[in-house]
Protein backbone atom coordinates (compact mmCIF):
# COMPACT_ATOMS: atom_id res chain seq x y z
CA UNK A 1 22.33 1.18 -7.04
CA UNK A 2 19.21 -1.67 -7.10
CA UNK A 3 18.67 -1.22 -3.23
CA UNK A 4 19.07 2.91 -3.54
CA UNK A 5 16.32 2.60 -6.07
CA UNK A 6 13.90 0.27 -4.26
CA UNK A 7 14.81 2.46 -0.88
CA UNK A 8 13.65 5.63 -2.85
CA UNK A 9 10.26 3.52 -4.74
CA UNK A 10 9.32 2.32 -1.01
CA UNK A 11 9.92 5.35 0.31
CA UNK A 12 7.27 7.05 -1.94
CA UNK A 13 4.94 3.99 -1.31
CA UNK A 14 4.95 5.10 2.37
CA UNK A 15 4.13 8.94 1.54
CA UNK A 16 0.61 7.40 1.19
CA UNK A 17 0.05 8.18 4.76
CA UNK A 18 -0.41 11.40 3.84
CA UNK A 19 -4.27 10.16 2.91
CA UNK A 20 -4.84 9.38 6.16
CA UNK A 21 -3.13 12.82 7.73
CA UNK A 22 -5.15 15.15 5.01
CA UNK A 23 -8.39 13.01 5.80
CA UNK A 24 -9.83 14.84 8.84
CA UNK A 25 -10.02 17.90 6.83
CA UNK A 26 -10.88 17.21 3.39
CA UNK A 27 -13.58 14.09 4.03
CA UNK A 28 -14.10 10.78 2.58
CA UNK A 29 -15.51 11.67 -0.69
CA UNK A 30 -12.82 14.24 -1.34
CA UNK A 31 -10.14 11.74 -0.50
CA UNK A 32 -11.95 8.94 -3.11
CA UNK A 33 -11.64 11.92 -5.98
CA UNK A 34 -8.11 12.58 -5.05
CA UNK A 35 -7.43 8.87 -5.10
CA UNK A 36 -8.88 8.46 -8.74
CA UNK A 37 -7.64 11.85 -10.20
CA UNK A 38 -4.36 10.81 -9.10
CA UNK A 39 -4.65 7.58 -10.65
CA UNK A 40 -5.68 9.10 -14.04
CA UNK A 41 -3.34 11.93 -13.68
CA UNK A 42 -0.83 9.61 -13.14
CA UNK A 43 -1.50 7.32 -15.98
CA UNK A 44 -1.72 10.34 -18.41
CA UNK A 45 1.67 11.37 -17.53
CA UNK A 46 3.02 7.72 -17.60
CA UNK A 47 1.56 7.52 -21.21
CA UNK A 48 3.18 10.96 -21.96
CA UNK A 49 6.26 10.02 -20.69
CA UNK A 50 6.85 6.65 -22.68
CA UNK A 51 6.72 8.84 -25.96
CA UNK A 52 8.25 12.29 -24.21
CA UNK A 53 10.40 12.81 -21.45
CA UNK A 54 8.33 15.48 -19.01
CA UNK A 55 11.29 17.58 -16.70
CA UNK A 56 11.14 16.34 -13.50
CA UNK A 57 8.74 13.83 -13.40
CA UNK A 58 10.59 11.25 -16.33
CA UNK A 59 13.43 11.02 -13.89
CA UNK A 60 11.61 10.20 -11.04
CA UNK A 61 9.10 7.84 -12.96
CA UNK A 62 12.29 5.92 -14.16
CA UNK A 63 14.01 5.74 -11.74
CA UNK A 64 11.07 4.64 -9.84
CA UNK A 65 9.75 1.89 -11.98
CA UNK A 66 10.53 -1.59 -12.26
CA UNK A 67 9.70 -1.67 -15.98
CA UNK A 68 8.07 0.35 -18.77
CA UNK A 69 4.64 -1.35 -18.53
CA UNK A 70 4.20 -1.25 -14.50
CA UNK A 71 1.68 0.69 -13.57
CA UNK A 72 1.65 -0.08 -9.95
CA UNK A 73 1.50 3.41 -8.43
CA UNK A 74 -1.62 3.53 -10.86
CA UNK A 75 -2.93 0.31 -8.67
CA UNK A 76 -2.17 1.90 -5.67
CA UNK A 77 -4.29 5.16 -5.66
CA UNK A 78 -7.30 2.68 -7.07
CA UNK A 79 -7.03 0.93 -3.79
CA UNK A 80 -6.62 3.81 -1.72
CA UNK A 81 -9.94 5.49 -3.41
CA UNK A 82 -11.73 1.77 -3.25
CA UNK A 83 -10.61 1.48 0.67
CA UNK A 84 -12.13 4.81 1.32
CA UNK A 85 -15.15 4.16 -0.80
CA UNK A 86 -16.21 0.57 0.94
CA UNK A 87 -14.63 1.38 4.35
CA UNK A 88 -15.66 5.13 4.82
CA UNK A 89 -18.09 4.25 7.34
CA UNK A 90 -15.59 2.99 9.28
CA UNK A 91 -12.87 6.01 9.38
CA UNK A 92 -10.37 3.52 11.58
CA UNK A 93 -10.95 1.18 9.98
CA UNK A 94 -10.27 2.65 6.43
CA UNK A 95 -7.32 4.63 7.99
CA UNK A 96 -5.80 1.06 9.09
CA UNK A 97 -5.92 -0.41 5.80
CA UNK A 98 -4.56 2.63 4.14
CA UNK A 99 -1.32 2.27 6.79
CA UNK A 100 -1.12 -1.56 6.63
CA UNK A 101 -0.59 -1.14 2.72
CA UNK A 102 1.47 1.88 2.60
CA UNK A 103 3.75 1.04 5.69
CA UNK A 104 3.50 -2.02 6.01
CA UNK A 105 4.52 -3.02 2.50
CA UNK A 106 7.01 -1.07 2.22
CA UNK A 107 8.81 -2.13 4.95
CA UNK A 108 8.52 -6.22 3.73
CA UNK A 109 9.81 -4.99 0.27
CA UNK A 110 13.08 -3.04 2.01
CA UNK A 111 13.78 -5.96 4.84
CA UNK A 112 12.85 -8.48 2.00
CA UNK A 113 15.06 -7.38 -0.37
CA UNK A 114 17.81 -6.29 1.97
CA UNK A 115 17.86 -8.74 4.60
CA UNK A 116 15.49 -11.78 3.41
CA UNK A 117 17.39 -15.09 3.32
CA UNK A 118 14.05 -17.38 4.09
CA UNK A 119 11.44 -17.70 1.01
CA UNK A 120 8.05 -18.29 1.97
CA UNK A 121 6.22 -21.83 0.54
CA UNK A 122 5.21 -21.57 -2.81
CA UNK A 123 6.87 -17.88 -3.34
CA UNK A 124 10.30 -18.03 -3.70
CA UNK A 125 10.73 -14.18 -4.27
CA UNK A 126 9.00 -13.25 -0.81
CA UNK A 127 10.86 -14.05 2.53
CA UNK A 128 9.62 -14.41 5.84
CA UNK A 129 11.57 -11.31 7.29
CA UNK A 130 9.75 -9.37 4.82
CA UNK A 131 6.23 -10.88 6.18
CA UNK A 132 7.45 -10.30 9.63
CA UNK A 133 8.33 -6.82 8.58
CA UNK A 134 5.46 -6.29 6.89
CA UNK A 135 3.13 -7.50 9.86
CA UNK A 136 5.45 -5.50 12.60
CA UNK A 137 5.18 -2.09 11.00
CA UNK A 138 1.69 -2.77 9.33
CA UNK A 139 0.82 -3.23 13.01
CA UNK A 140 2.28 -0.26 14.58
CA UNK A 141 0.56 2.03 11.96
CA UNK A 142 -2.68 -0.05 12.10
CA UNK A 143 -2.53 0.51 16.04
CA UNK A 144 -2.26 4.14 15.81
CA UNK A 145 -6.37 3.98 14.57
CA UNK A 146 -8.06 1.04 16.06
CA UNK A 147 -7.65 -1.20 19.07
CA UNK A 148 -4.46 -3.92 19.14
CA UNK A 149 -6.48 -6.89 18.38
CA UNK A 150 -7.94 -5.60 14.81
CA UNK A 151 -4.42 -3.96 14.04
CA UNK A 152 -2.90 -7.27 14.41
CA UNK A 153 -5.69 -9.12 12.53
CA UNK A 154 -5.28 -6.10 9.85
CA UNK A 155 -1.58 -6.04 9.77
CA UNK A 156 -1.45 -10.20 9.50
CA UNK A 157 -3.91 -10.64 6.87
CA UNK A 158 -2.43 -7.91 5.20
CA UNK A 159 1.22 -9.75 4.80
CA UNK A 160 -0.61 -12.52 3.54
CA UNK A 161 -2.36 -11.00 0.89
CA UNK A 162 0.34 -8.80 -0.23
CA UNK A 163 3.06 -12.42 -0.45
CA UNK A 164 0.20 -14.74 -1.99
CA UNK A 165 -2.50 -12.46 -4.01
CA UNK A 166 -2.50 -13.29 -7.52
CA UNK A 167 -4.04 -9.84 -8.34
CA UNK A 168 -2.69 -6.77 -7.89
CA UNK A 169 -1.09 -6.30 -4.08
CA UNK A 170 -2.17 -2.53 -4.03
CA UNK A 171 -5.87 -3.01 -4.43
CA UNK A 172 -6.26 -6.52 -3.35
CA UNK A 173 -3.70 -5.41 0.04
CA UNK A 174 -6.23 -2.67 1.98
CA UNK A 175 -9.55 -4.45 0.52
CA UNK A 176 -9.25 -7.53 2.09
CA UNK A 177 -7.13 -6.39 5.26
CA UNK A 178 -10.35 -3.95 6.17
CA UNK A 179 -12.78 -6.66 5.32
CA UNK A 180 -10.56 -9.04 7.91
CA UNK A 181 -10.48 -6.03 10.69
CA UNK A 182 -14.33 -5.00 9.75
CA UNK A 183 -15.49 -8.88 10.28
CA UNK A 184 -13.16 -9.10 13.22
CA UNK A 185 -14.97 -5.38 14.63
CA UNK A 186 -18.83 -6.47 14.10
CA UNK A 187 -18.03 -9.90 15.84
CA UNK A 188 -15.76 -9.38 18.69
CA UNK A 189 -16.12 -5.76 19.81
């Protein structure tokens, strides 16, 4: 039941790519607002839901949720609507990031949690097949908007942040992985 529940979270987390899909058509700045009006949206009907169960959404929300006070999903449109707002400039770019995080950590929390038998140094609840994962498939999406060499930068900086940040892997995740492939763009290309 754990690993059907994680299977269906991650498989949300990956919907995300939808942002980069709907972003030809609706712009940067539309994409930012969606990002934060899901994020309040979201937290309104988390709050809601603690006192209320809402049809539908209550059994989705908890069966999706790790505990009562996460508000990770919350996290995770913030950094979608911050990507978009720093990187914007930079469409690949921003579109990379977006598909590092949302691919790219799902996939290390599934082969982590499924298949990890090797903890990283100094996290003992992240394994190196979920890095590996995470830098494979973060890679593959990453490639599918800019050129191999900042996909790989993007997708490897990416695992790292998401195993070692100390703040919140959702924001912290497609910040610093487009700052990584934006540095690495500038200088080498």
């Amino acid at each position: 039941m754990r690993h059907k529940r994680e299977i269906l979270r991650q498989a949300i987390h990956a919907t995300g790519i939808i942002f980069v899909i709907i972003q030809p058509w609706i712009g940067v700045k539309n994409l930012i607002l969606l990002g934060i009006l899901a994020a309040v949206i979201g937290e309104t009907i988390r709050q809601y839901d603690l006192r209320r169960p809402i049809p539908l959404f209550s059994r989705l929300l908890r069966t999706c949720r790790r505990d009562t006070s996460e508000r990770g999903f919350i996290y995770y449109f913030i950094g979608l609507a911050l990507t978009y707002a720093f990187f914007g400039s930079y469409i690949p770019i921003a579109n990379a990031a977006i598909l590092i995080l949302t691919i790219g950590d799902a996939a290390s929390t599934l082969i982590g949690k499924l298949y990890g038998k090797h903890p990283l140094p100094y996290k003992p609840n992240k394994t190196f097949e979920g890095s590996i994962a995470f830098i494979f498939i973060g890679f593959i999406g990453a490639l599918t908007q800019v050129n191999p060499p900042i996909a790989f930068i993007g997708a490897f900086i990416g695992s790292l942040v998401e195993a070692y940040t100390p703040i919140e892997d959702n924001i912290t995740t497609p910040l610093i992985a487009g700052v990584g492939m934006f540095i690495f763009y500038l200088n080498f290309i």
